[in-house]
C-alpha atoms as a PDB file:
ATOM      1  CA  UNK A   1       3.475  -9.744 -16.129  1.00  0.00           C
ATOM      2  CA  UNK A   2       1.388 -12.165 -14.522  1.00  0.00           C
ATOM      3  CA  UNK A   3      -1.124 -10.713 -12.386  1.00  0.00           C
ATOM      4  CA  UNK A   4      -3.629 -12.402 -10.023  1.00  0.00           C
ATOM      5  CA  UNK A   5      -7.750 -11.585 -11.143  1.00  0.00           C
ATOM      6  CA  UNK A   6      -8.407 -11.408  -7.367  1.00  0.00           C
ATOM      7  CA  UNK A   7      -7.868  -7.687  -6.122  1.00  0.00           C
ATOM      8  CA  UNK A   8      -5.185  -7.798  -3.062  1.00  0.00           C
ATOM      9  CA  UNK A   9      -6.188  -6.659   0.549  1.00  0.00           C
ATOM     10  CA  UNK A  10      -4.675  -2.616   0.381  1.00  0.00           C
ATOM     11  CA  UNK A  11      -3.645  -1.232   3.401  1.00  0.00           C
ATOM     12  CA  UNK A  12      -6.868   0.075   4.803  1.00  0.00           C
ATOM     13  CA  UNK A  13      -8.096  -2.863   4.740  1.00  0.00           C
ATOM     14  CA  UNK A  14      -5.481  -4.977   6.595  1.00  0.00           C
ATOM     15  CA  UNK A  15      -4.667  -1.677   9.069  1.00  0.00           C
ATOM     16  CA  UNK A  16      -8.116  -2.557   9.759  1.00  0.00           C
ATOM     17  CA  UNK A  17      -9.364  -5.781  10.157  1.00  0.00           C
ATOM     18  CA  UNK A  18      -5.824  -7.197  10.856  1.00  0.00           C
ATOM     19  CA  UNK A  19      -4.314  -4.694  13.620  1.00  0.00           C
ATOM     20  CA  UNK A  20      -6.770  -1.889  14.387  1.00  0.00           C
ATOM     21  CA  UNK A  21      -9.966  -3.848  15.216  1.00  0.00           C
ATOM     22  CA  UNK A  22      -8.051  -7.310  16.552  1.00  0.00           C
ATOM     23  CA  UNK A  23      -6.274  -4.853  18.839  1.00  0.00           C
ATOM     24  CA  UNK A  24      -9.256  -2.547  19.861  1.00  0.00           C
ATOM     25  CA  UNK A  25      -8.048   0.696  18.889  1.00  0.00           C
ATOM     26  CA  UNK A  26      -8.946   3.421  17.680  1.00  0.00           C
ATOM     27  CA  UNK A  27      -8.278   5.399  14.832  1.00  0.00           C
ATOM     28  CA  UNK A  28      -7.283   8.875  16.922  1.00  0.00           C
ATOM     29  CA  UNK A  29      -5.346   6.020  19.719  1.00  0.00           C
ATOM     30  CA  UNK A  30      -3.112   4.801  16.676  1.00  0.00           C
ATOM     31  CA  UNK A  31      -2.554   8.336  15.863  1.00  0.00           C
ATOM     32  CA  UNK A  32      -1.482   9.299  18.659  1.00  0.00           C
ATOM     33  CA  UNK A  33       1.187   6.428  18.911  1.00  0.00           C
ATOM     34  CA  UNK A  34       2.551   7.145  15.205  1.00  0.00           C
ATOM     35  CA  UNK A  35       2.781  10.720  16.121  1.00  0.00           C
ATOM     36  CA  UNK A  36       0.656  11.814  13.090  1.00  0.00           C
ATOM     37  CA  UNK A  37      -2.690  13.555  13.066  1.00  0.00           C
ATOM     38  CA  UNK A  38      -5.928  11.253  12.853  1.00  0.00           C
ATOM     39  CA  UNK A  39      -6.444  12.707   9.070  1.00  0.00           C
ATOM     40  CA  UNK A  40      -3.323  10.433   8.367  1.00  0.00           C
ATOM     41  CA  UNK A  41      -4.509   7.255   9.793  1.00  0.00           C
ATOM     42  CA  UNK A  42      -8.154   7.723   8.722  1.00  0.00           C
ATOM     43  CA  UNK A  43      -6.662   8.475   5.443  1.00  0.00           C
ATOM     44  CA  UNK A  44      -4.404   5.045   5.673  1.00  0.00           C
ATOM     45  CA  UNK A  45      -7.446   3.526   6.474  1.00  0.00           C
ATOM     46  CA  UNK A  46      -9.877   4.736   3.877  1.00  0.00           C
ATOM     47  CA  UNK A  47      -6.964   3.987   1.166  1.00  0.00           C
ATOM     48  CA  UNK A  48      -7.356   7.489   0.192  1.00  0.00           C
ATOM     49  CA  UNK A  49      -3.427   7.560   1.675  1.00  0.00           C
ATOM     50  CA  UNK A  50      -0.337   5.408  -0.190  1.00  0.00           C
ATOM     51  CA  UNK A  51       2.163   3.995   2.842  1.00  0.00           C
ATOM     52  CA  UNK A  52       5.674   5.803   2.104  1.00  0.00           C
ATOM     53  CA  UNK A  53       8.947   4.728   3.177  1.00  0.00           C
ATOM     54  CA  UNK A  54       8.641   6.711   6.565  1.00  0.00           C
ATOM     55  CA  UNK A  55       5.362   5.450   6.982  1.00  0.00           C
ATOM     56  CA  UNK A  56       5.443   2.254   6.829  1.00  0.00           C
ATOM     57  CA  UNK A  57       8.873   2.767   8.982  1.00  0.00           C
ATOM     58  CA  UNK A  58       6.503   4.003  11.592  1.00  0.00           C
ATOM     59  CA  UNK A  59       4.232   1.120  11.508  1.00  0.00           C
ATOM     60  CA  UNK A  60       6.228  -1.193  11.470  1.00  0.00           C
ATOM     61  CA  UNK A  61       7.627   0.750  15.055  1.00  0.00           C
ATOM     62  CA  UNK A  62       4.639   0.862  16.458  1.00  0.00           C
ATOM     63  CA  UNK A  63       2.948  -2.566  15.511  1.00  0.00           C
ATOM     64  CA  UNK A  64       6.531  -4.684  15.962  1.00  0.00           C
ATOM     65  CA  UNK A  65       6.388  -6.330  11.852  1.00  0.00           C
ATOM     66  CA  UNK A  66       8.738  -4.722   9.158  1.00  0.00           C
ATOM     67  CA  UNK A  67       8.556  -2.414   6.930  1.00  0.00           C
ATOM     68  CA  UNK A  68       8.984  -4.492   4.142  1.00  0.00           C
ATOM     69  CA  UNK A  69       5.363  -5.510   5.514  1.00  0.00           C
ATOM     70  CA  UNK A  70       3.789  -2.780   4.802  1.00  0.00           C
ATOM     71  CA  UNK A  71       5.781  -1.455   2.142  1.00  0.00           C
ATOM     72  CA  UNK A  72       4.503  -4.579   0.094  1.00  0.00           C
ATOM     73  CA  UNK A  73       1.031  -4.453   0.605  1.00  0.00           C
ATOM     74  CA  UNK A  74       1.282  -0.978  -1.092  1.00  0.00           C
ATOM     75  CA  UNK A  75       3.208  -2.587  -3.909  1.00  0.00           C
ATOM     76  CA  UNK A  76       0.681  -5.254  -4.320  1.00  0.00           C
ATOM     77  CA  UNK A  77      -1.887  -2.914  -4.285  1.00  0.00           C
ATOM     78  CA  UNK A  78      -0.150  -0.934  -6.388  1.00  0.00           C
ATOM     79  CA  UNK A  79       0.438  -3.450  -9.276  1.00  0.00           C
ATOM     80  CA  UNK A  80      -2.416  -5.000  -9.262  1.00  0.00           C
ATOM     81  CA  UNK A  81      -4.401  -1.488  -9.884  1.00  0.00           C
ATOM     82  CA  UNK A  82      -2.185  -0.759 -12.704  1.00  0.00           C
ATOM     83  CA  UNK A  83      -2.891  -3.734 -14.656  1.00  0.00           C
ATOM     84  CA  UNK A  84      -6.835  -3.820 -14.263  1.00  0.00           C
ATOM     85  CA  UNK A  85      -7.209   0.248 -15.037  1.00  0.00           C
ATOM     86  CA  UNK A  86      -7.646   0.462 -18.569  1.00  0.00           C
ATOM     87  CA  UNK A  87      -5.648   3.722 -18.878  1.00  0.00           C
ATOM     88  CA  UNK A  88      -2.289   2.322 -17.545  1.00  0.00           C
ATOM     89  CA  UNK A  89      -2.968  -1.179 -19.278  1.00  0.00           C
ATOM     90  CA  UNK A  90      -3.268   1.033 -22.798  1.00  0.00           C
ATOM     91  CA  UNK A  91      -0.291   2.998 -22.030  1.00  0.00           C
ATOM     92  CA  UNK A  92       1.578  -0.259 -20.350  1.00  0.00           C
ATOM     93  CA  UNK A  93       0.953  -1.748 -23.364  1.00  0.00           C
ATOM     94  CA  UNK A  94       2.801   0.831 -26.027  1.00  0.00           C
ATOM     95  CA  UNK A  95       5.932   0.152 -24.012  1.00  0.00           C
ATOM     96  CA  UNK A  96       8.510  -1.352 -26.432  1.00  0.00           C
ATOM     97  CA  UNK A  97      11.316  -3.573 -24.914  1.00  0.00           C
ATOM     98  CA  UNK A  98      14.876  -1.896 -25.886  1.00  0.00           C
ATOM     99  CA  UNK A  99      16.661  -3.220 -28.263  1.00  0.00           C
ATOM    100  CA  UNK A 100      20.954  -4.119 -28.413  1.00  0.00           C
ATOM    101  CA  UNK A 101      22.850  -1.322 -29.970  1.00  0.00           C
ATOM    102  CA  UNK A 102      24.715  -1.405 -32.927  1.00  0.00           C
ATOM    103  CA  UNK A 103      28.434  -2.019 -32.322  1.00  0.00           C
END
C-alpha cells in the first residue's frame, strides 16, 4: 500500500479553515444547524471525534457537498494514521495474503 509521507488535512482541520472560519461561524451556530450539541462539533473539530455515516450525512445537509466528502477525509485520515503508527504497521505487517485451496 502506497501511502503519501505528507499527513492528510483530518476533518477538524478542513471543518475549520475550509467551512467554519470562511463562513464565519461558530462552533455552537453549526451546532445548532446539525442538530447536535456543541461537544459534537467541538469534538469534530478538535479531531478528538471520527465523522460516521450519519454524520457526515448531516454535513453534507447542512454545508450542500456529499457525503462521500466527508466520509473520505476520515478515510484518508484514517489510512494514513495506520501506516505511520508503529503498532498497526507491526501488526499490518504479520498479515499473510491467503492462499488457493487445495482442490
Amino acid at each position: 500500500m502506497l501511502m503519501t509521507k505528507r499527513k492528510p488535512a483530518n476533518v477538524g482541520e478542513i471543518l475549520v479553515t475550509e467551512f467554519i472560519e470562511p463562513l464565519g461561524l461558530t462552533q455552537g451556530r453549526l451546532a445548532e444547524a446539525m442538530g447536535v450539541q456543541r461537544k459534537h462539533v467541538n469534538e469534530l473539530c478538535n479531531n478528538r471525534r471520527a465523522v460516521t455515516a450519519a454524520t457526515a450525512l448531516i454535513l453534507a445537509k447542512v454545508f450542500g457537498n456529499s457525503a462521500e466528502f466527508w466520509l473520505n477525509v476520515q478515510r484518508r485520515s484514517d489510512l494514513w494514521e495506520a501506516m505511520h503508527s508503529p503498532r498497526e504497521r507491526e501488526r499490518i505487517q504479520r498479515a499473510r495474503p491467503l492462499k488457493p485451496a487445495a482442490t
